[in-house]
Protein backbone atom coordinates (compact mmCIF):
# COMPACT_ATOMS: atom_id res chain seq x y z
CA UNK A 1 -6.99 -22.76 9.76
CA UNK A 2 -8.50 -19.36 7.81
CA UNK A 3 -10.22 -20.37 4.53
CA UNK A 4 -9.28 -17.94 1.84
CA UNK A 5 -12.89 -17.55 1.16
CA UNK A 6 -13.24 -15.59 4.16
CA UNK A 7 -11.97 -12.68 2.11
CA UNK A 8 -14.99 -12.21 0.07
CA UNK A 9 -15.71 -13.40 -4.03
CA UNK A 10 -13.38 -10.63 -5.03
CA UNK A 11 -10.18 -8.94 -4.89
CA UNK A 12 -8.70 -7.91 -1.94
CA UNK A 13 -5.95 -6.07 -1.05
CA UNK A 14 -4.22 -3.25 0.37
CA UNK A 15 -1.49 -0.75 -0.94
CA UNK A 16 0.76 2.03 -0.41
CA UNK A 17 2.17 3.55 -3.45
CA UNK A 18 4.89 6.12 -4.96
CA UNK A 19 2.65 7.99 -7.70
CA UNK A 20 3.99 11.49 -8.31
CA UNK A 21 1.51 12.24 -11.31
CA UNK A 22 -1.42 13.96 -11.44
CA UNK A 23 -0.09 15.88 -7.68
CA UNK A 24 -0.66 12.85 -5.57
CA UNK A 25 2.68 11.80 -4.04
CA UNK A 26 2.17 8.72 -1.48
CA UNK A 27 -0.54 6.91 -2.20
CA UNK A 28 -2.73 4.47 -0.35
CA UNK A 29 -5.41 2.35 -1.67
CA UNK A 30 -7.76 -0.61 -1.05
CA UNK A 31 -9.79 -3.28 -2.50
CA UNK A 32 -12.57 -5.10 -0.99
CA UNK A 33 -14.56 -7.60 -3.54
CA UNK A 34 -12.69 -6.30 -6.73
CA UNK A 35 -13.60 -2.64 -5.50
CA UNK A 36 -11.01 -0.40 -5.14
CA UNK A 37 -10.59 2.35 -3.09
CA UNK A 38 -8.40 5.08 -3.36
CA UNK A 39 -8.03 6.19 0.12
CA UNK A 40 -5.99 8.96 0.20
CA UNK A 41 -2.43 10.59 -0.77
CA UNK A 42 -0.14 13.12 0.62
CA UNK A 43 -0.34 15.59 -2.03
CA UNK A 44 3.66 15.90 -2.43
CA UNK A 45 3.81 15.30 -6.06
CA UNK A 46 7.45 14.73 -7.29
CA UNK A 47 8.85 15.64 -3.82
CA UNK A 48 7.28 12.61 -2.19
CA UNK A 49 8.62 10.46 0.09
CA UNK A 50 11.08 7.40 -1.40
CA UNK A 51 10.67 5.13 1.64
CA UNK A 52 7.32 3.58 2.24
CA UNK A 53 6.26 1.17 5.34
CA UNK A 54 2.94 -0.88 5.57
CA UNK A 55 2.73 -2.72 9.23
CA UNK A 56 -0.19 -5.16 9.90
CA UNK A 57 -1.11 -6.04 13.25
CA UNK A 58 -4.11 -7.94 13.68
CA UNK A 59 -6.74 -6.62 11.52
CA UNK A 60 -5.33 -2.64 11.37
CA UNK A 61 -2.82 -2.20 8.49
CA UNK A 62 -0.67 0.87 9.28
CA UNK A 63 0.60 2.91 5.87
CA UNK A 64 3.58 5.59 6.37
CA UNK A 65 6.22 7.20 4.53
CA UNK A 66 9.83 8.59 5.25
CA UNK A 67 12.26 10.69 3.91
CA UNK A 68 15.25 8.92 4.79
CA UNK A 69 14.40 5.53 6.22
CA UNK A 70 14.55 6.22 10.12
CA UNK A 71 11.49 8.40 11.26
CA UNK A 72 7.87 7.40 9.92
CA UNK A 73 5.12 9.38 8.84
CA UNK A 74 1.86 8.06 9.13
CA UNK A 75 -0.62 8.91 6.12
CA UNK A 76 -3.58 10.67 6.71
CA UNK A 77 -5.76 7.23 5.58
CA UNK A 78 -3.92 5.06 8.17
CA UNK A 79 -4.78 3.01 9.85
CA UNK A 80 -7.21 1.15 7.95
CA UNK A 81 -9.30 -1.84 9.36
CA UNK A 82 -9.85 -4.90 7.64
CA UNK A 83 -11.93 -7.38 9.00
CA UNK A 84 -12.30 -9.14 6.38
CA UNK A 85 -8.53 -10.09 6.23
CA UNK A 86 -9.03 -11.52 9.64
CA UNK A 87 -6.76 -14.74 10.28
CA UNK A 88 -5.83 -14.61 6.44
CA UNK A 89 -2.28 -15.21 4.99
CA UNK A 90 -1.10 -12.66 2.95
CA UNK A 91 1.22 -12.46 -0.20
CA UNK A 92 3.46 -9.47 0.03
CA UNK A 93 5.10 -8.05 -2.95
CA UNK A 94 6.38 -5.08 -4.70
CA UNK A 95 5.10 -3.63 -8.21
CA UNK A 96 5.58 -1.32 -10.81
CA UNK A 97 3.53 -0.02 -13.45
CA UNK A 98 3.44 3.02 -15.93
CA UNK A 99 -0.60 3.50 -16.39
CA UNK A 100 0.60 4.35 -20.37
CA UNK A 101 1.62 2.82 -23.30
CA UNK A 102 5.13 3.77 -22.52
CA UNK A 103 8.12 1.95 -21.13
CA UNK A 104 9.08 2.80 -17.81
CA UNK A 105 12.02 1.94 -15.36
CA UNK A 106 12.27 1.41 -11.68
CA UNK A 107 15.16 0.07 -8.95
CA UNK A 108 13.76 -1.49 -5.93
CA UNK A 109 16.21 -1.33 -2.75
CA UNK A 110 16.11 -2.06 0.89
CA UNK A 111 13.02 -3.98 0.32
CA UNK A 112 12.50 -6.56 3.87
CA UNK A 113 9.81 -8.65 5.65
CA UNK A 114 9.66 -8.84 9.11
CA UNK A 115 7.43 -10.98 11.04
């Protein structure tokens, strides 16, 4: 059985993200021991891509993006390789957040798990 310590004293994680602002488009980013990473974006800004896949297998987490749901893109930061994550469970989830003060609103759809 993995023991959760495995993972290190910190945080640890892995993302890929729809952040227009500040030019970035799709994001991905990383945390290993509550330090985050910001690996990399695609640069698209507002005209980023609305569909976003992350695939583990093994240790490798694959991040990529699509335009309408059928063909993938992988990002320039995939894959990434966590050995630390080796064995581990993971919780998978979805987020928002605004980074400001101000309210913000967001629809989730087509969101699946497949194992």
């Amino acid at each position: 059985m993995p023991n959760l310590a495995d993972a290190g004293d910190g945080e640890d994680w892995v993302s890929i993200d729809y952040f227009p602002i500040w030019n970035c488009g799709n994001f991905v980013r990383t945390a290993d021991d509550n330090s985050r990473n910001e690996n990399g974006n695609n640069g698209l800004a507002f005209d980023l891509d609305p569909w976003l896949q992350l695939e583990r297998v093994g240790n490798t987490f694959h991040f990529r993006t699509s335009v309408d749901g059928l063909s993938w893109t992988e990002m320039d930061a995939s894959p990434i390789t966590r050995d630390d994550m080796a064995g581990l469970p993971l919780q998978v989830g979805i987020r928002h957040a605004t980074y400001s003060d101000d309210p913000g609103y967001i629809a989730f759809d087509n969101f699946s798990i497949e194992r």
